[in-house]
Protein backbone atom coordinates (compact mmCIF):
# COMPACT_ATOMS: atom_id res chain seq x y z
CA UNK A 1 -68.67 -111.31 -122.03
CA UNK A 2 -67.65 -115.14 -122.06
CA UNK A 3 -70.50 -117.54 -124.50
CA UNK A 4 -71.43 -119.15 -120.87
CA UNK A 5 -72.75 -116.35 -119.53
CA UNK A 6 -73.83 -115.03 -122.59
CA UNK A 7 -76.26 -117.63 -123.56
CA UNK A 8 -77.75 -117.73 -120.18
CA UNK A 9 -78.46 -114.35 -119.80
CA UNK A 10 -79.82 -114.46 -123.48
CA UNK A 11 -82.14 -117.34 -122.43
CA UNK A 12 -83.70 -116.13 -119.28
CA UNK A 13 -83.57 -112.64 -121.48
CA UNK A 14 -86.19 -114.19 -123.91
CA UNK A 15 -88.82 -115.01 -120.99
CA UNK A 16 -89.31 -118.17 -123.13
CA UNK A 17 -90.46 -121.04 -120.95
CA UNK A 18 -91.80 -123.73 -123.64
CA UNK A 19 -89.74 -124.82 -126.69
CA UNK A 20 -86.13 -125.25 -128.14
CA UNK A 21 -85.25 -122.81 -125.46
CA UNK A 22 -86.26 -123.40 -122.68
CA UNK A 23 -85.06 -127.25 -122.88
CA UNK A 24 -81.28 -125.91 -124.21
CA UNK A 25 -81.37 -123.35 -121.43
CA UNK A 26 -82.58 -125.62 -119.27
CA UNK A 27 -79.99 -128.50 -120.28
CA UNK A 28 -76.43 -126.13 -120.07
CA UNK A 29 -78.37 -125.61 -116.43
CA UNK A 30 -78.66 -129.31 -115.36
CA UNK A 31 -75.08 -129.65 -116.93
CA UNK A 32 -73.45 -126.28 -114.77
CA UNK A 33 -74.99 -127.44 -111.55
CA UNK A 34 -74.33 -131.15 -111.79
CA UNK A 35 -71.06 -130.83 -112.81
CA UNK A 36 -70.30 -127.57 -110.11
CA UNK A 37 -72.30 -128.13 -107.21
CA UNK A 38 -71.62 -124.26 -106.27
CA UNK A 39 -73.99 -122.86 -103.78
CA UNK A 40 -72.46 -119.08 -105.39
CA UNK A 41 -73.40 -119.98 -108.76
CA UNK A 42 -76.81 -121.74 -107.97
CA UNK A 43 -77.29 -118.40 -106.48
CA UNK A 44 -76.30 -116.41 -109.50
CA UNK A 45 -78.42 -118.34 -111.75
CA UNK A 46 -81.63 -117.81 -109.18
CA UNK A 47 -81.40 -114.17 -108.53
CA UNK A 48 -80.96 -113.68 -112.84
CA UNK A 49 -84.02 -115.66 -113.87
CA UNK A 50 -85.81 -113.56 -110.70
CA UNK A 51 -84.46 -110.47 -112.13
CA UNK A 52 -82.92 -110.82 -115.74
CA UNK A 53 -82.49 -107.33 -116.48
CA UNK A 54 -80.36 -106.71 -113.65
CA UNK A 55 -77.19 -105.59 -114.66
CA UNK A 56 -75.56 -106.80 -111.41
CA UNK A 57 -76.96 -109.98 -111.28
CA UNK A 58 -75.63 -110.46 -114.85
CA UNK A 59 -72.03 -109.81 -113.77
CA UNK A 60 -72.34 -111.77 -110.80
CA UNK A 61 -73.36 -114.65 -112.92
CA UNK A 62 -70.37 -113.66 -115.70
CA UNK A 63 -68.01 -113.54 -112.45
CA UNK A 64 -69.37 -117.21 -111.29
CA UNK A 65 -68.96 -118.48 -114.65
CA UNK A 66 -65.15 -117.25 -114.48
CA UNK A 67 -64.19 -118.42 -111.10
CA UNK A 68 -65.32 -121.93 -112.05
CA UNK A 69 -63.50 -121.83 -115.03
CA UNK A 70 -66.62 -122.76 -117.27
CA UNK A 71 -64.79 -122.13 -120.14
CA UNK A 72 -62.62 -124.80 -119.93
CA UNK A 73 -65.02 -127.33 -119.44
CA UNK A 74 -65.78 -128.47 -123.14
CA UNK A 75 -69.03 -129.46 -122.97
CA UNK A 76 -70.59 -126.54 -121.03
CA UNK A 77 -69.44 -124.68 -123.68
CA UNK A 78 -70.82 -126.31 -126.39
CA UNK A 79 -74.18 -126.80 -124.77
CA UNK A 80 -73.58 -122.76 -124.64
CA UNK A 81 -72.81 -122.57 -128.34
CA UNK A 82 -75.88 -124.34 -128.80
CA UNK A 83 -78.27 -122.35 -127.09
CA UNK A 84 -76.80 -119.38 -128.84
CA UNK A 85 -77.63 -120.78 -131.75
CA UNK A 86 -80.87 -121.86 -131.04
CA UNK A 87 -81.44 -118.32 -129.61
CA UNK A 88 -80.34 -116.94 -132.74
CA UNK A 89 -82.25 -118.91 -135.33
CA UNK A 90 -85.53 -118.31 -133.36
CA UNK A 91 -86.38 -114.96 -134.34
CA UNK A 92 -87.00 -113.69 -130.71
CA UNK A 93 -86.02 -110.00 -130.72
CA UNK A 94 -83.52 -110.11 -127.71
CA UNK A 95 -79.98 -108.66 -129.24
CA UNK A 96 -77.13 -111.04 -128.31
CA UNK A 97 -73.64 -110.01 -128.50
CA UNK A 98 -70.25 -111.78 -127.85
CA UNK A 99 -67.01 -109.94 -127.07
CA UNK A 100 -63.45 -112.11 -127.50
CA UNK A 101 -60.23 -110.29 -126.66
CA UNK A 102 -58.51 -107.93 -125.07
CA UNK A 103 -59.98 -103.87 -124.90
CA UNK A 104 -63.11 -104.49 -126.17
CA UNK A 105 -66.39 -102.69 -125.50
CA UNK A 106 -69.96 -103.24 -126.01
CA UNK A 107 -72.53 -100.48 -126.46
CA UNK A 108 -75.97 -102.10 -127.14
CA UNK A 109 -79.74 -101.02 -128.03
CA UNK A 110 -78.81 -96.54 -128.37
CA UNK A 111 -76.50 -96.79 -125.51
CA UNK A 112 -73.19 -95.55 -125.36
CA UNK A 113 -69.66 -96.52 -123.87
CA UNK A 114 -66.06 -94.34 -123.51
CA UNK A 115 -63.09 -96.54 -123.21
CA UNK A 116 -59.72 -94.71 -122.68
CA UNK A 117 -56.54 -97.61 -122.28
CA UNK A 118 -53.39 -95.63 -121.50
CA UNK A 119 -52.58 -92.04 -120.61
């Protein structure tokens, strides 16, 4: 999964409202929807903090973030560096993991995954 979407779902994850953040999560929000005034993606980020556990409404969000091309927009990403870091150095129990490359998989929390590439 892409840092974007990573650190979002991470935030709204937490169920933090007040501190650090909340005001990084809520900045890299102000920042995506001034910047992309997407009714799709203002959707996405809705329905996750409604339901943040949703496994669907984290992949819409992750496919938002892609067809906006999120990544390539410097800033966005390094508000969503930040957060992760902020995230990380807070203590709060949520796991966070980042994937880069090409057939990679991502088993989290006693879960399992199968991945067979080829024949």
């Amino acid at each position: 999964m892409d840092p974007i979407s990573t650190a979002i779902i991470a935030a709204i994850a937490s169920g933090l409202t007040q501190g650090s953040i909340a005001d990084a999560y809520k900045g890299i929000k102000h920042l995506i929807l001034s910047r992309y005034d997407n009714k799709d993606m203002k959707d996405a980020i809705e329905k996750l903090e409604q339901k943040p556990d949703s496994k669907a409404r984290q992949m819409e969000l992750q496919e938002q973030v892609e067809s906006c091309h999120l990544a390539k927009d410097t800033q966005i990403l390094e508000s969503a560096n930040q957060l992760l870091e902020t995230l990380q150095s807070s203590g709060h129990p949520k796991h966070i993991q980042i994937a880069k490359g090409n057939n990679i998989v991502q088993a989290d929390h006693n879960s399992t995954v199968t991945i067979t590439i080829g024949k």
